[in-house]
C-alpha atoms as a PDB file:
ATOM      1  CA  UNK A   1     108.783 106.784  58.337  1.00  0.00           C
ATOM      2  CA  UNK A   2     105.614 107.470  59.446  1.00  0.00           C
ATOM      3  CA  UNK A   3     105.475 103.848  60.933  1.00  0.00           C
ATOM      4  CA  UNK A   4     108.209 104.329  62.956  1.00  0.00           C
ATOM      5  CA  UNK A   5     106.835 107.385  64.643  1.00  0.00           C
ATOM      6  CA  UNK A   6     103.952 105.312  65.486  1.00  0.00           C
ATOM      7  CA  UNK A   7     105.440 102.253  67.073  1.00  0.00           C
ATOM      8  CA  UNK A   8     108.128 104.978  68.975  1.00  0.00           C
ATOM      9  CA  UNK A   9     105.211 106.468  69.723  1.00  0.00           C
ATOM     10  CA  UNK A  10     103.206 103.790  71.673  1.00  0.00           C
ATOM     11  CA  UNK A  11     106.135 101.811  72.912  1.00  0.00           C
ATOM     12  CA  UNK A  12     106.806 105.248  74.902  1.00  0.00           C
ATOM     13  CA  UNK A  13     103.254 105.068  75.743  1.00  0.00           C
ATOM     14  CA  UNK A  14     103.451 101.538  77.045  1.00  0.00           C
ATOM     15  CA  UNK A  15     106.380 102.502  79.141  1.00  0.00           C
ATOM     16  CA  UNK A  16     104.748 105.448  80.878  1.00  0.00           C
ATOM     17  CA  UNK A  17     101.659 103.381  81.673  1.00  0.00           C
ATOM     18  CA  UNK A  18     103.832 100.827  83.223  1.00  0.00           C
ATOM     19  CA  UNK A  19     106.204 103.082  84.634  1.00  0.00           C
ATOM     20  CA  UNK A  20     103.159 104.893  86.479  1.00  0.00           C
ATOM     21  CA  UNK A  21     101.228 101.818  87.351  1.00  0.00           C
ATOM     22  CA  UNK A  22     104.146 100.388  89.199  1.00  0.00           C
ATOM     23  CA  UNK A  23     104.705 103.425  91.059  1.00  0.00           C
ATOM     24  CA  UNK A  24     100.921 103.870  92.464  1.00  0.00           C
ATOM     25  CA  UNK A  25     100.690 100.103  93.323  1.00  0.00           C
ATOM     26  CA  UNK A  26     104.219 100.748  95.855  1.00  0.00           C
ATOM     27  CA  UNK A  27     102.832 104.290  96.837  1.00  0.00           C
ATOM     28  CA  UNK A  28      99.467 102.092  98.120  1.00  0.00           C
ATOM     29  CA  UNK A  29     101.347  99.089  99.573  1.00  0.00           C
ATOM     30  CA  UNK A  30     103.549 101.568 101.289  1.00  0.00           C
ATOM     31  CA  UNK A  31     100.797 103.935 102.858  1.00  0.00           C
ATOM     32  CA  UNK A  32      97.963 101.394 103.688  1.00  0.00           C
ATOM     33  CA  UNK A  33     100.121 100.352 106.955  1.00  0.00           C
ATOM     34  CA  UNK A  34     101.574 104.139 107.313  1.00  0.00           C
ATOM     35  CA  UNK A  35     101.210 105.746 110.055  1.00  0.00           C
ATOM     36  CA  UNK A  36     101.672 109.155 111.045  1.00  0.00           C
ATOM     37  CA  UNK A  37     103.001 111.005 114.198  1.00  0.00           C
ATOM     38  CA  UNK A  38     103.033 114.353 114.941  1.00  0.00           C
ATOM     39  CA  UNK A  39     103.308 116.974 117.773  1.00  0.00           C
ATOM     40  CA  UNK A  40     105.264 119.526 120.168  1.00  0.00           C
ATOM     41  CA  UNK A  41     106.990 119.379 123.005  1.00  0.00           C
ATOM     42  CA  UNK A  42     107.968 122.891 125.232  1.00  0.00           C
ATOM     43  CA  UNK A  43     109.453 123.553 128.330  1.00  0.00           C
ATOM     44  CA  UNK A  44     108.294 122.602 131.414  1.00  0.00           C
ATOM     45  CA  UNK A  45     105.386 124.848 132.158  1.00  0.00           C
ATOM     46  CA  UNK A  46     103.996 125.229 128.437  1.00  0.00           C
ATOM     47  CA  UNK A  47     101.914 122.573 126.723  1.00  0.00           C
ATOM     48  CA  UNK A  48     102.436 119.179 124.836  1.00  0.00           C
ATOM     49  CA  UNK A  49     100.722 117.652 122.072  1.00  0.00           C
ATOM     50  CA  UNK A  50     100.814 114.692 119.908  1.00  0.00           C
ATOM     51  CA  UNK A  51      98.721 113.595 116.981  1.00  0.00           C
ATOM     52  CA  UNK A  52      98.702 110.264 115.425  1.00  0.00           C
ATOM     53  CA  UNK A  53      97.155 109.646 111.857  1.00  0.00           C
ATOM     54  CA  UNK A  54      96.736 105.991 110.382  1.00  0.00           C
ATOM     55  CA  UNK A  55      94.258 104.586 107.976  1.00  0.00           C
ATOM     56  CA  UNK A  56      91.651 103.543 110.694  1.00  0.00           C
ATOM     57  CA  UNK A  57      91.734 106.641 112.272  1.00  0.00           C
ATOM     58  CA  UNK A  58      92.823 109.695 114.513  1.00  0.00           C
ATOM     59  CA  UNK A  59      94.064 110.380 118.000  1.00  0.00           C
ATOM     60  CA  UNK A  60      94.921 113.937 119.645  1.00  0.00           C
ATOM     61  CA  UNK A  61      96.667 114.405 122.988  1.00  0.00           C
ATOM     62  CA  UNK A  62      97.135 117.403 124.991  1.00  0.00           C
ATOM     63  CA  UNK A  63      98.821 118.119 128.347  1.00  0.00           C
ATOM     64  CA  UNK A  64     100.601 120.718 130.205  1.00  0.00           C
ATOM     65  CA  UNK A  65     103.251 118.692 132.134  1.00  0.00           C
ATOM     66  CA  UNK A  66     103.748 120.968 135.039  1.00  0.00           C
ATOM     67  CA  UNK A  67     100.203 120.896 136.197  1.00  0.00           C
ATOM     68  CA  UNK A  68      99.371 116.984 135.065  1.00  0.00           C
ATOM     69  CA  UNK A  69     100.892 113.631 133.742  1.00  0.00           C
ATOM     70  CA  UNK A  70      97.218 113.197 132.562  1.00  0.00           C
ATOM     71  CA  UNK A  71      95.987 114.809 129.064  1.00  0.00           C
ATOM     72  CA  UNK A  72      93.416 118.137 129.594  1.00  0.00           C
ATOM     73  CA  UNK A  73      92.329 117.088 126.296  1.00  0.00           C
ATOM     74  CA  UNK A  74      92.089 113.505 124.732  1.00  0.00           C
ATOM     75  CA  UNK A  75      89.974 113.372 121.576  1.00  0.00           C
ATOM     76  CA  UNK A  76      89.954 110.534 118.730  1.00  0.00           C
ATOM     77  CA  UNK A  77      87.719 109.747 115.430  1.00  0.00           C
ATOM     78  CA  UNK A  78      87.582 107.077 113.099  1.00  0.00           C
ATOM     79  CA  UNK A  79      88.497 108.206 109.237  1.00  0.00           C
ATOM     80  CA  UNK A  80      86.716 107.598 106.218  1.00  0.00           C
ATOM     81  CA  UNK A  81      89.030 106.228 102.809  1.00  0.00           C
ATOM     82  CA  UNK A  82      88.369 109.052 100.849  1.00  0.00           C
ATOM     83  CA  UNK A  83      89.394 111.203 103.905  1.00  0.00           C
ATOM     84  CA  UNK A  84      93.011 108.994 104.205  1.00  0.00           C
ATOM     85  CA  UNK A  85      93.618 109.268 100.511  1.00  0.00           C
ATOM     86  CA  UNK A  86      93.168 112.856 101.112  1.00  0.00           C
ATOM     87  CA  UNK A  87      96.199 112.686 104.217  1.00  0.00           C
ATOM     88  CA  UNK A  88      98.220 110.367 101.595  1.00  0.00           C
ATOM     89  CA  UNK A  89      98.097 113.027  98.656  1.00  0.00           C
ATOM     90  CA  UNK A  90      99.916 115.603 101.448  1.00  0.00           C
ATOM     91  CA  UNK A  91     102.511 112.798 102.552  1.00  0.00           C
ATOM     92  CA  UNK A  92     106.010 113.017  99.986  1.00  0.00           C
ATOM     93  CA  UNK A  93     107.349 109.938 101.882  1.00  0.00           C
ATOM     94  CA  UNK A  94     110.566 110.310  99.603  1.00  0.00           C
ATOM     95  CA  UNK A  95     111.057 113.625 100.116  1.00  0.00           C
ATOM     96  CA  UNK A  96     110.269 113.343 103.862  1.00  0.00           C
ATOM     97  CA  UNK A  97     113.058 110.684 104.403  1.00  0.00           C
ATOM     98  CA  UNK A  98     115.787 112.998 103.108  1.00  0.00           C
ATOM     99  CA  UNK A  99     114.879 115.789 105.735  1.00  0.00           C
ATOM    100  CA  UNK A 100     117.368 115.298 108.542  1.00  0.00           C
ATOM    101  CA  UNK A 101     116.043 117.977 110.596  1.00  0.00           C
ATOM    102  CA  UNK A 102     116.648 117.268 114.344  1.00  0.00           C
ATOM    103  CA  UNK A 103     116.693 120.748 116.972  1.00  0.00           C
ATOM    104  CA  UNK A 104     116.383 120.291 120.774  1.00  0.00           C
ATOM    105  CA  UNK A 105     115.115 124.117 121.834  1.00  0.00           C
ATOM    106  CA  UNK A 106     113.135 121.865 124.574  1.00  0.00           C
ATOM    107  CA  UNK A 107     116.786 121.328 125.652  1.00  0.00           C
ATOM    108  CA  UNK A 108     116.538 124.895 126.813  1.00  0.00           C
ATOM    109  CA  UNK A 109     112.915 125.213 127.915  1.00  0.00           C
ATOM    110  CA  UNK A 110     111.852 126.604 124.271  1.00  0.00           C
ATOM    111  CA  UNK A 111     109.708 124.815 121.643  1.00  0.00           C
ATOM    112  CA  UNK A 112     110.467 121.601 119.153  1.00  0.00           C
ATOM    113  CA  UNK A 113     108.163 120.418 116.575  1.00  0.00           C
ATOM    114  CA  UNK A 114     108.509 116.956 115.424  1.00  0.00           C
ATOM    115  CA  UNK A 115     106.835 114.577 112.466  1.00  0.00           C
ATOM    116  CA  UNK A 116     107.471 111.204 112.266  1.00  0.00           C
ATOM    117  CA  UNK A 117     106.165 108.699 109.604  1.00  0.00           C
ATOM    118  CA  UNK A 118     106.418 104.924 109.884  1.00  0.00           C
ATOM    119  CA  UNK A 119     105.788 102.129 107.101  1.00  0.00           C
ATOM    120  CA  UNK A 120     107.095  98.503 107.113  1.00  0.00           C
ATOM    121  CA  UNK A 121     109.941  99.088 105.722  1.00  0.00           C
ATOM    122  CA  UNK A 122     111.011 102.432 107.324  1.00  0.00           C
ATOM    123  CA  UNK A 123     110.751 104.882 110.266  1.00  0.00           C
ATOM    124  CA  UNK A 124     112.319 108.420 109.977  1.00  0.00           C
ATOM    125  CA  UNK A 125     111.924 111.392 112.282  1.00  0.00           C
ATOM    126  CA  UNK A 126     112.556 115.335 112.268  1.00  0.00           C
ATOM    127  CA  UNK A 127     112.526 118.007 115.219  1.00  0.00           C
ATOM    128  CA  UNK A 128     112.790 121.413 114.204  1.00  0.00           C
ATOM    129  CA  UNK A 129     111.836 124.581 115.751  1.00  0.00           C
ATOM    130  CA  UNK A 130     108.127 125.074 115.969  1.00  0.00           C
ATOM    131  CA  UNK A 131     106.319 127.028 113.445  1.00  0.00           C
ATOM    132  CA  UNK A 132     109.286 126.558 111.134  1.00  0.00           C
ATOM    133  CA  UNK A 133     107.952 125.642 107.374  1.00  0.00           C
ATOM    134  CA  UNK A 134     109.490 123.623 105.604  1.00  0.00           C
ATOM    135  CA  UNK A 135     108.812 123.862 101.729  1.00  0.00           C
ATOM    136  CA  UNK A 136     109.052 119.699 100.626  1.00  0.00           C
ATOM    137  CA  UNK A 137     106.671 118.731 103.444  1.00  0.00           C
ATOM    138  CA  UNK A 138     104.501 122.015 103.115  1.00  0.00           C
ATOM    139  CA  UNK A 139     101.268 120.403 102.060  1.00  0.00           C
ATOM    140  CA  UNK A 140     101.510 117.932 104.955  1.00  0.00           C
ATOM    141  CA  UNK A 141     102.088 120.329 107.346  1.00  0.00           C
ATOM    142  CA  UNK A 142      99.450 122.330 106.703  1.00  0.00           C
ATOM    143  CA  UNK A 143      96.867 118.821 106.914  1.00  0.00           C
ATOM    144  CA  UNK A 144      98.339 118.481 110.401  1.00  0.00           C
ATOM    145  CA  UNK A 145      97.416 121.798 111.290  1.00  0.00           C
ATOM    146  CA  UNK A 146      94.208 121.718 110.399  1.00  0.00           C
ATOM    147  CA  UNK A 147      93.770 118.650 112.149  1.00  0.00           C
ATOM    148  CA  UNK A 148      95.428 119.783 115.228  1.00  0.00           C
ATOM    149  CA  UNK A 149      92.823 122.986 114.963  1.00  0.00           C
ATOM    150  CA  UNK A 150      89.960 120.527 114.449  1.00  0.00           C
ATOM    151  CA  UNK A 151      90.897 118.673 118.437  1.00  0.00           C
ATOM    152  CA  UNK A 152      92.311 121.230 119.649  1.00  0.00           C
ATOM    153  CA  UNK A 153      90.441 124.808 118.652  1.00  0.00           C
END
């Protein structure tokens, strides 16, 4: 009896260590080419930004459209691997894809927010009304604000 515990007992084992090991190894192969775009967009006469995260590094953007096509600010830094794994442990690429989030307030010279994340195998975009949490991608959001903060005090 106390045999069979045993071998239940590490064959579940075995299973969870396999189970785990194949989902890190597509979680890496998936984020090493990810690459991460973010911003907002408002009417006219208010400002525009964009970020853009990848594994070699960072680049900000910032322009007011109705006094320049050219950026007032244009900032970008390299990023260290401990820093990316950091921006990968806010990223919930599974629970990103389901979001179908997709507002146009710009439509009618108010505010949109967007995210957008990009692999090999996929691309998926949201708009949604700037400022506007939303719970799954929480954690991520709050990474690109403090980047955004970091370029852009």
């Amino acid at each position: 009896m106390i045999w069979i515990l045993f071998k239940r007992l590490l064959y579940f084992t075995l299973v969870i260590l396999l189970i785990s090991c194949k989902t890190e190894d597509k979680i890496l192969s998936i984020n090493t080419n990810l690459l991460i775009k973010a911003g907002y967009v408002c009417g006219w006469g208010s400002g525009t930004d964009s970020l853009k995260i990848s594994k070699t590094g960072i680049s900000y953007s910032f322009y007011i459209p109705s006094q320049s096509a050219k950026p007032q600010i244009m900032k970008s830094r390299s990023i260290s691997d401990a820093e990316w794994s950091e921006i990968l442990k806010c990223v919930r690429l599974d629970e990103f894809t389901k979001l179908n989030y997709n507002t146009c307030n710009v439509c009618f010279d108010g505010c949109d927010e967007w995210i957008s994340m990009q692999s090999d195998q996929s691309f998926h975009k949201i708009t949604f009304n700037k400022g506007l949490k939303i719970d799954t991608i929480g954690q991520l959001q709050l990474k690109i604000a403090s980047l955004r903060s970091e370029f852009n005090p």
